[in-house]
C-alpha atoms as a PDB file:
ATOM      1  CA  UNK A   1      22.064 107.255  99.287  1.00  0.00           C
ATOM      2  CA  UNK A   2      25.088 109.525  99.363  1.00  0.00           C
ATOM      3  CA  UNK A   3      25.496 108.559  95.634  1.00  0.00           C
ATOM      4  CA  UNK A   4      21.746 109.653  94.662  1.00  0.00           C
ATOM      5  CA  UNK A   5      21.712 112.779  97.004  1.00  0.00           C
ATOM      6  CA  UNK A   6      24.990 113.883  95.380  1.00  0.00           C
ATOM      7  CA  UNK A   7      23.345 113.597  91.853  1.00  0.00           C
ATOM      8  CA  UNK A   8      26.147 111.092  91.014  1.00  0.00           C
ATOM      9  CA  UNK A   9      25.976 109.873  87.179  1.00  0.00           C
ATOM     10  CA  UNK A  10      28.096 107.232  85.800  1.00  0.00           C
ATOM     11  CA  UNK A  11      29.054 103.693  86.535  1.00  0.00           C
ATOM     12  CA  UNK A  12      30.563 103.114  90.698  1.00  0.00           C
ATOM     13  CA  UNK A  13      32.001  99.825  92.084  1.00  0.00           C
ATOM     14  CA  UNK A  14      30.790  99.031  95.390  1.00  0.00           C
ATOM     15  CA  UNK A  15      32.336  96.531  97.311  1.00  0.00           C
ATOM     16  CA  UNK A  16      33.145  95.843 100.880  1.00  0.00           C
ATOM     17  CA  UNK A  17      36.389  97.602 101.900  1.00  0.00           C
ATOM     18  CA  UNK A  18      39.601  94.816 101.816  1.00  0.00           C
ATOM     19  CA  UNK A  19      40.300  92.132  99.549  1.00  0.00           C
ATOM     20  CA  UNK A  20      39.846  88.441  99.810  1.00  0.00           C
ATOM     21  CA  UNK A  21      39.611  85.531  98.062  1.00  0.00           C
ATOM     22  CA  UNK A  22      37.331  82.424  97.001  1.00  0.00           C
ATOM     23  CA  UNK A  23      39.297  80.936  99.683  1.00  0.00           C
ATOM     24  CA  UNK A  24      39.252  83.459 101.988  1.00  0.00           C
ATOM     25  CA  UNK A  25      35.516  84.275 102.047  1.00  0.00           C
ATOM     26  CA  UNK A  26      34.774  80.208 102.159  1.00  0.00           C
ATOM     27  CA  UNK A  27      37.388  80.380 105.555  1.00  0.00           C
ATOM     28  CA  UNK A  28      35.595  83.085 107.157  1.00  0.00           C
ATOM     29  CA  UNK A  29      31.954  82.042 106.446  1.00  0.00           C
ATOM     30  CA  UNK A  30      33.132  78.392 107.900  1.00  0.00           C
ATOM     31  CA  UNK A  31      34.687  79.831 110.706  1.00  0.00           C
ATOM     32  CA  UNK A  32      31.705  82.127 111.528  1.00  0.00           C
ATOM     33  CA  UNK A  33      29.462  78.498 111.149  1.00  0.00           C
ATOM     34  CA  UNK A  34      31.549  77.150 113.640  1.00  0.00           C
ATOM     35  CA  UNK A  35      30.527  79.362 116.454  1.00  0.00           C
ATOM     36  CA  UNK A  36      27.405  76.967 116.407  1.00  0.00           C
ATOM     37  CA  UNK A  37      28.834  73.999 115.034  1.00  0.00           C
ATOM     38  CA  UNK A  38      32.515  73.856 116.037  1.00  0.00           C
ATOM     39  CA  UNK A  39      32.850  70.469 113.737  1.00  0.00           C
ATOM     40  CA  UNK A  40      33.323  73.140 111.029  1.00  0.00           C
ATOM     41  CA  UNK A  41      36.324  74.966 112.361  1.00  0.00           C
ATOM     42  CA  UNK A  42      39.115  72.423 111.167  1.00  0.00           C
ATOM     43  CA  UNK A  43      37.225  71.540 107.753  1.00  0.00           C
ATOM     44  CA  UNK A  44      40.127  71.872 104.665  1.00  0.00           C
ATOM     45  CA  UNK A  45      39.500  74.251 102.078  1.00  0.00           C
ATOM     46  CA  UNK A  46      41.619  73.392  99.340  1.00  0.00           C
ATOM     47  CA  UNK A  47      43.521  76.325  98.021  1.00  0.00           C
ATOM     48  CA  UNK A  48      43.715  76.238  94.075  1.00  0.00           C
ATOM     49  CA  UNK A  49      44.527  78.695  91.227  1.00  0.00           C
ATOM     50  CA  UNK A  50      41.990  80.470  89.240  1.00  0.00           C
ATOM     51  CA  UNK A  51      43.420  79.092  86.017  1.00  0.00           C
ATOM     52  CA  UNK A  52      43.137  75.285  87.424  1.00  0.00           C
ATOM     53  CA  UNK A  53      39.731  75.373  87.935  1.00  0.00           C
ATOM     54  CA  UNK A  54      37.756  74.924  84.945  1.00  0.00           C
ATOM     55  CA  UNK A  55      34.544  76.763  83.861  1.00  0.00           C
ATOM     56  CA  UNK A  56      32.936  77.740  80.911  1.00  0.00           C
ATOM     57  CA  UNK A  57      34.459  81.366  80.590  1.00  0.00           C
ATOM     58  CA  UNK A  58      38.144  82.323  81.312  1.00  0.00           C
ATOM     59  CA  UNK A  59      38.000  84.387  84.473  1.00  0.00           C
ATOM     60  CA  UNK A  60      40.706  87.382  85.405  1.00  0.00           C
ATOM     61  CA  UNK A  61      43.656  86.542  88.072  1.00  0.00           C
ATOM     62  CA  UNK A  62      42.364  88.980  90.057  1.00  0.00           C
ATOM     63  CA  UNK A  63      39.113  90.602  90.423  1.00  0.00           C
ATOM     64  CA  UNK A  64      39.163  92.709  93.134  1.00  0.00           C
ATOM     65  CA  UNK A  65      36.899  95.943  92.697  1.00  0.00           C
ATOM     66  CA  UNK A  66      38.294  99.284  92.117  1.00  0.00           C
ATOM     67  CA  UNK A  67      36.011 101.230  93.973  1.00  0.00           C
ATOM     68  CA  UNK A  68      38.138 104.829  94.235  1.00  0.00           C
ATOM     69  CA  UNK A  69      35.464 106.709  91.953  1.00  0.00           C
ATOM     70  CA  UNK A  70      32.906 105.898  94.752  1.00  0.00           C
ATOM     71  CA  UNK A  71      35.113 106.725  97.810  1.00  0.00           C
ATOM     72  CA  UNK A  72      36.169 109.808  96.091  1.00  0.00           C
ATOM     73  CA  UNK A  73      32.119 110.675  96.331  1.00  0.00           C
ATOM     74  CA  UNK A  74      32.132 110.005 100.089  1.00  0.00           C
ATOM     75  CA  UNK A  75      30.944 106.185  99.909  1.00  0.00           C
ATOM     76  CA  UNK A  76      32.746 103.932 101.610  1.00  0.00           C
ATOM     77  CA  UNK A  77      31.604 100.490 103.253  1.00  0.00           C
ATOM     78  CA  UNK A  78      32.775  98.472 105.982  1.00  0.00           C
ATOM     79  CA  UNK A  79      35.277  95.576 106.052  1.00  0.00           C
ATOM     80  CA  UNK A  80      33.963  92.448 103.910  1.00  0.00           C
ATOM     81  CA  UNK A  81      34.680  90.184 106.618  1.00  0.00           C
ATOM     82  CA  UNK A  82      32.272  92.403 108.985  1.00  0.00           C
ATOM     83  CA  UNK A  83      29.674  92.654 106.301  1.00  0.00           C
ATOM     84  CA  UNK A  84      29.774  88.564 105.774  1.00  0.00           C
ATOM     85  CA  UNK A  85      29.520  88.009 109.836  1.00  0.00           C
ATOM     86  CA  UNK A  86      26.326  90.316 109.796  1.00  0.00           C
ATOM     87  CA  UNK A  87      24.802  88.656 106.533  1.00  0.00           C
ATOM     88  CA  UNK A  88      25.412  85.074 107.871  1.00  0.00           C
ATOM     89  CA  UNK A  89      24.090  86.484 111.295  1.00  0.00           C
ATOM     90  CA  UNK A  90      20.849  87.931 109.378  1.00  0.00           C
ATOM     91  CA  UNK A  91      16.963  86.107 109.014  1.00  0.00           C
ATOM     92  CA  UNK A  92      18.671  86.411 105.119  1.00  0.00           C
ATOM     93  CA  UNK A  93      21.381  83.850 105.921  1.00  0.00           C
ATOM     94  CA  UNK A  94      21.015  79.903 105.637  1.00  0.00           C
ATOM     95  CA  UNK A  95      22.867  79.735 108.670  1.00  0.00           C
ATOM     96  CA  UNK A  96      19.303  80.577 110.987  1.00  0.00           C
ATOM     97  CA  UNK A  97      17.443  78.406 108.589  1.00  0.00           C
ATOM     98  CA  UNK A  98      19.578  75.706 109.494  1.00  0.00           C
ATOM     99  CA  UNK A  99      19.472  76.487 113.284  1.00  0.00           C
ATOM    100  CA  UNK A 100      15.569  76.053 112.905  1.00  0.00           C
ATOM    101  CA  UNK A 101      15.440  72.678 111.152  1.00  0.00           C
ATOM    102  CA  UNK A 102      17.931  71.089 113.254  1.00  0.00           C
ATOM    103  CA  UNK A 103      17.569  72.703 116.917  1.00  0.00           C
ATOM    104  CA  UNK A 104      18.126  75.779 118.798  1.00  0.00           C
ATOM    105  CA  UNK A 105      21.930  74.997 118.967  1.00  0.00           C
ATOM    106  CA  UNK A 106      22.301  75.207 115.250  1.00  0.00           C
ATOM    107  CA  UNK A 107      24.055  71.771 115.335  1.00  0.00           C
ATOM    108  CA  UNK A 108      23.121  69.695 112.161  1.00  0.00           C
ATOM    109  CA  UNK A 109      22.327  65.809 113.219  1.00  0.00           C
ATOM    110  CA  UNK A 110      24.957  63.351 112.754  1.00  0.00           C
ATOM    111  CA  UNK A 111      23.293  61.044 110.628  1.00  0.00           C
ATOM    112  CA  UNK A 112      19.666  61.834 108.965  1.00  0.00           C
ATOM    113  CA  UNK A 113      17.524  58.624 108.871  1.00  0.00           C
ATOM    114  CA  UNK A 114      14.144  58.106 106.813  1.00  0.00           C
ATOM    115  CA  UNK A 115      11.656  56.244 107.954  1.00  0.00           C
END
């Protein structure tokens, strides 16, 4: 809002304040999970470069947001890692949806059968 109210033209970055990585934001969303489902807390993440994974379109070494023009206008949001625990503990996150299907606990069942 602070953008529209100060008649703001022009292109702004907005991004969660900090940095972090694929790796990083897969770590902390696993490590959040495993508040309900503590199985999750010593699951590997395999650390890899950006250049040896493969996809379509050559992606940049580093993409982190430049997001001066908007802090310079008074914007600035919180921590990414405090923004990810609040999405993941949101109705918007599959993490309730989860909680739901498989019991209050959010624990997902050992072994699914079909009958």
């Amino acid at each position: 809002l602070r953008l529209l109210e100060a008649d703001a033209r022009g292109l702004y970055h907005l991004a969660n304040a900090g940095g972090a990585s694929r790796w990083d934001l897969a770590r902390a969303a696993l490590d959040h999970a495993a508040r309900n489902r503590p199985e999750l807390a010593d699951l590997p993440i395999e650390r890899i470069k950006t250049k040896d994974y493969p996809t379509p379109a050559t992606r940049p070494l580093y993409t982190v947001l430049d997001c001066g023009k908007a802090r310079r206008a008074g914007v600035v949001l919180r921590p990414w890692h405090e923004a990810l625990a609040a999405y993941l503990d949101s109705d918007a996150s599959p993490l309730p949806a989860a909680a739901d299907r498989n019991g209050d606990d959010g624990r997902m069942p050992a072994k699914e059968t079909r009958g």
